[in-house]
C-alpha atoms as a PDB file:
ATOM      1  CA  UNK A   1     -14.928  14.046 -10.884  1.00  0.00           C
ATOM      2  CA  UNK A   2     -12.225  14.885 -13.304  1.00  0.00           C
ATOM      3  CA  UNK A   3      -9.982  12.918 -15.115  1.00  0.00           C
ATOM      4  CA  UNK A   4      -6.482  13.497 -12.866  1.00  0.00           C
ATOM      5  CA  UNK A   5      -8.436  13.079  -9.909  1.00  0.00           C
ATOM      6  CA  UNK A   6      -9.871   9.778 -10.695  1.00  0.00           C
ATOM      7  CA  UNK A   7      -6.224   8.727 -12.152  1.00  0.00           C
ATOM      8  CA  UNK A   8      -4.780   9.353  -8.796  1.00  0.00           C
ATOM      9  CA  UNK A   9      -7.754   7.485  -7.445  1.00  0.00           C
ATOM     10  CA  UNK A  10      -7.104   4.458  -8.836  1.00  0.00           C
ATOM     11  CA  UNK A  11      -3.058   4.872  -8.561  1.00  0.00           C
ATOM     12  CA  UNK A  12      -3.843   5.405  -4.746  1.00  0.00           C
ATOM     13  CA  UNK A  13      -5.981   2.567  -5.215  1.00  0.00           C
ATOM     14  CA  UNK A  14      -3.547   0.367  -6.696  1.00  0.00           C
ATOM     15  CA  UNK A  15      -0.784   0.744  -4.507  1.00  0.00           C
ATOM     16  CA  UNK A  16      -2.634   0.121  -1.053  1.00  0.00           C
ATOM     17  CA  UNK A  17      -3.256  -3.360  -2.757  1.00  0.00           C
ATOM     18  CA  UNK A  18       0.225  -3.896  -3.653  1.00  0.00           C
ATOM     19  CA  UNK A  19       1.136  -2.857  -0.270  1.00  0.00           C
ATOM     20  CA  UNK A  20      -0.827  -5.650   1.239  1.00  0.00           C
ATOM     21  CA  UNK A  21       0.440  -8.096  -1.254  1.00  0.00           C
ATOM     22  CA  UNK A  22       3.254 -10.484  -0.666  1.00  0.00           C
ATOM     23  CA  UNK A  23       4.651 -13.347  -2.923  1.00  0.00           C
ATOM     24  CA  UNK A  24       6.644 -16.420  -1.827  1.00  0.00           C
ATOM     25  CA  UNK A  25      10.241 -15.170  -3.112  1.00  0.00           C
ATOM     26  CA  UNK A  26       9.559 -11.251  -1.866  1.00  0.00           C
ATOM     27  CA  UNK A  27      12.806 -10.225  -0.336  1.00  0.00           C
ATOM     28  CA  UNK A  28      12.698  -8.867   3.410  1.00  0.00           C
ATOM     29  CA  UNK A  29      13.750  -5.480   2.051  1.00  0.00           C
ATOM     30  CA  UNK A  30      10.746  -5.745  -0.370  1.00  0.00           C
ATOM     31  CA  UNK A  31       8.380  -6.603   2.339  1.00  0.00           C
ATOM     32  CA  UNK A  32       9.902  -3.847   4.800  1.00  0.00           C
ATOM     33  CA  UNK A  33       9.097  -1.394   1.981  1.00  0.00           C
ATOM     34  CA  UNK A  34       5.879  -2.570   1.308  1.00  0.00           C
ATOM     35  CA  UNK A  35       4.935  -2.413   4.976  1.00  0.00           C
ATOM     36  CA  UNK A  36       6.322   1.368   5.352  1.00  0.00           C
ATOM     37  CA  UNK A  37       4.303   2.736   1.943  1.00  0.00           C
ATOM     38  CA  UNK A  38       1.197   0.841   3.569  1.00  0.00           C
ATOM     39  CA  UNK A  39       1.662   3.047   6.579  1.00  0.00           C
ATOM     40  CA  UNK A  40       2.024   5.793   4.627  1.00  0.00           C
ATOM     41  CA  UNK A  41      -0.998   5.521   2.259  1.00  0.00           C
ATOM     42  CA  UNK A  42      -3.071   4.467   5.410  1.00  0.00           C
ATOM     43  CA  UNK A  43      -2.549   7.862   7.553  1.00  0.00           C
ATOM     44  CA  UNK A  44      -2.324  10.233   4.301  1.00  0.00           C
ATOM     45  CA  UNK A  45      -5.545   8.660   2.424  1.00  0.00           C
ATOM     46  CA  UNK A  46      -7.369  10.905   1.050  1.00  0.00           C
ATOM     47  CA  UNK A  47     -11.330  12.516   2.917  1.00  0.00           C
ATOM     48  CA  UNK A  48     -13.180  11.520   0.516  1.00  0.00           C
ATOM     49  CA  UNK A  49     -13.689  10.524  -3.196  1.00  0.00           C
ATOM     50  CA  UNK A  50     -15.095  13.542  -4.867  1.00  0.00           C
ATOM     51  CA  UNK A  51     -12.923  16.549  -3.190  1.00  0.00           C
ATOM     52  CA  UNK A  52     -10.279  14.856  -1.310  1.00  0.00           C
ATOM     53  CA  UNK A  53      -8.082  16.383   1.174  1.00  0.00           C
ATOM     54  CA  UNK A  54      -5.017  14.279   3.505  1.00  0.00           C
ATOM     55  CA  UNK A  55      -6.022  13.707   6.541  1.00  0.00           C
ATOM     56  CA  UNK A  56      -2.906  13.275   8.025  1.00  0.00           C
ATOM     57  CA  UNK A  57      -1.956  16.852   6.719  1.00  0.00           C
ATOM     58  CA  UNK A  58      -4.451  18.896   8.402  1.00  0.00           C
ATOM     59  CA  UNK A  59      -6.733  18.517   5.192  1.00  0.00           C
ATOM     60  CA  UNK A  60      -3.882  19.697   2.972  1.00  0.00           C
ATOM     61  CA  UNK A  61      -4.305  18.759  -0.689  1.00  0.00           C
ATOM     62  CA  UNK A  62      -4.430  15.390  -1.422  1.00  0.00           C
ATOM     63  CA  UNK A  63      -2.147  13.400  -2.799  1.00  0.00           C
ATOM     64  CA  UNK A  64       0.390  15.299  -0.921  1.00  0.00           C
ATOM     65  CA  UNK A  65       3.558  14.826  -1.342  1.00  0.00           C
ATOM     66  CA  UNK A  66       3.866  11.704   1.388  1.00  0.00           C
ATOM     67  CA  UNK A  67       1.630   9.694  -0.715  1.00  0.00           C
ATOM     68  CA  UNK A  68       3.340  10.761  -3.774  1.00  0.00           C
ATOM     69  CA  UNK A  69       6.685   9.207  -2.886  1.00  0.00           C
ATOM     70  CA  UNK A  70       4.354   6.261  -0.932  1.00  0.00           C
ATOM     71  CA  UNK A  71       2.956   5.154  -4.082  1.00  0.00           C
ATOM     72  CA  UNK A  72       6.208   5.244  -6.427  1.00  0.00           C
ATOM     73  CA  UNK A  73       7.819   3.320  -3.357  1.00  0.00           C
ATOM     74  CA  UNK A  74       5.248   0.413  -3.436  1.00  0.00           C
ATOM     75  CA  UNK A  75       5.742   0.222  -7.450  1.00  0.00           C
ATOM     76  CA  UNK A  76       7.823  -3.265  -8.226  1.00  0.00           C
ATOM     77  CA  UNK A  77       8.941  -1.143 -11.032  1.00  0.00           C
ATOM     78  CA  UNK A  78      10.737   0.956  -8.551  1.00  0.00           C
ATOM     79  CA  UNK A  79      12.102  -1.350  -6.542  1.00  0.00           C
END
């Protein structure tokens, strides 16, 4: 597996986790967007580990672009 795959790996990885996560002072607009980039990573997730296509995109390429934005959106950073 090469390097930028297993990056996004682990970035899709990571923000499926944080997408599940909550904390006692999360805002409702937090949670909402939380909840919507869960939905999101859940219906584009990728075929498989070692030559992953979306499978909400008709096996497009994975990360598409849905998961892109999905993952950025789930980021406290961005938020």
């Amino acid at each position: 597996m090469n390097e930028d795959l297993s990056r996004q790996l682990a970035e899709y990885d990571r923000a499926v986790n944080t997408a599940g996560s909550t904390y006692p002072e999360m805002s409702r607009d937090e949670r909402g967007a939380r909840e919507l980039a869960g939905r999101q990573l859940a219906l584009h997730a990728p075929s498989n580990r070692t030559s992953p296509a979306c499978q909400e995109c008709d096996g497009g390429p994975w990360p598409c672009s849905t998961v892109q934005g999905a993952i950025k959106y789930v980021d406290p950073r961005y938020n």
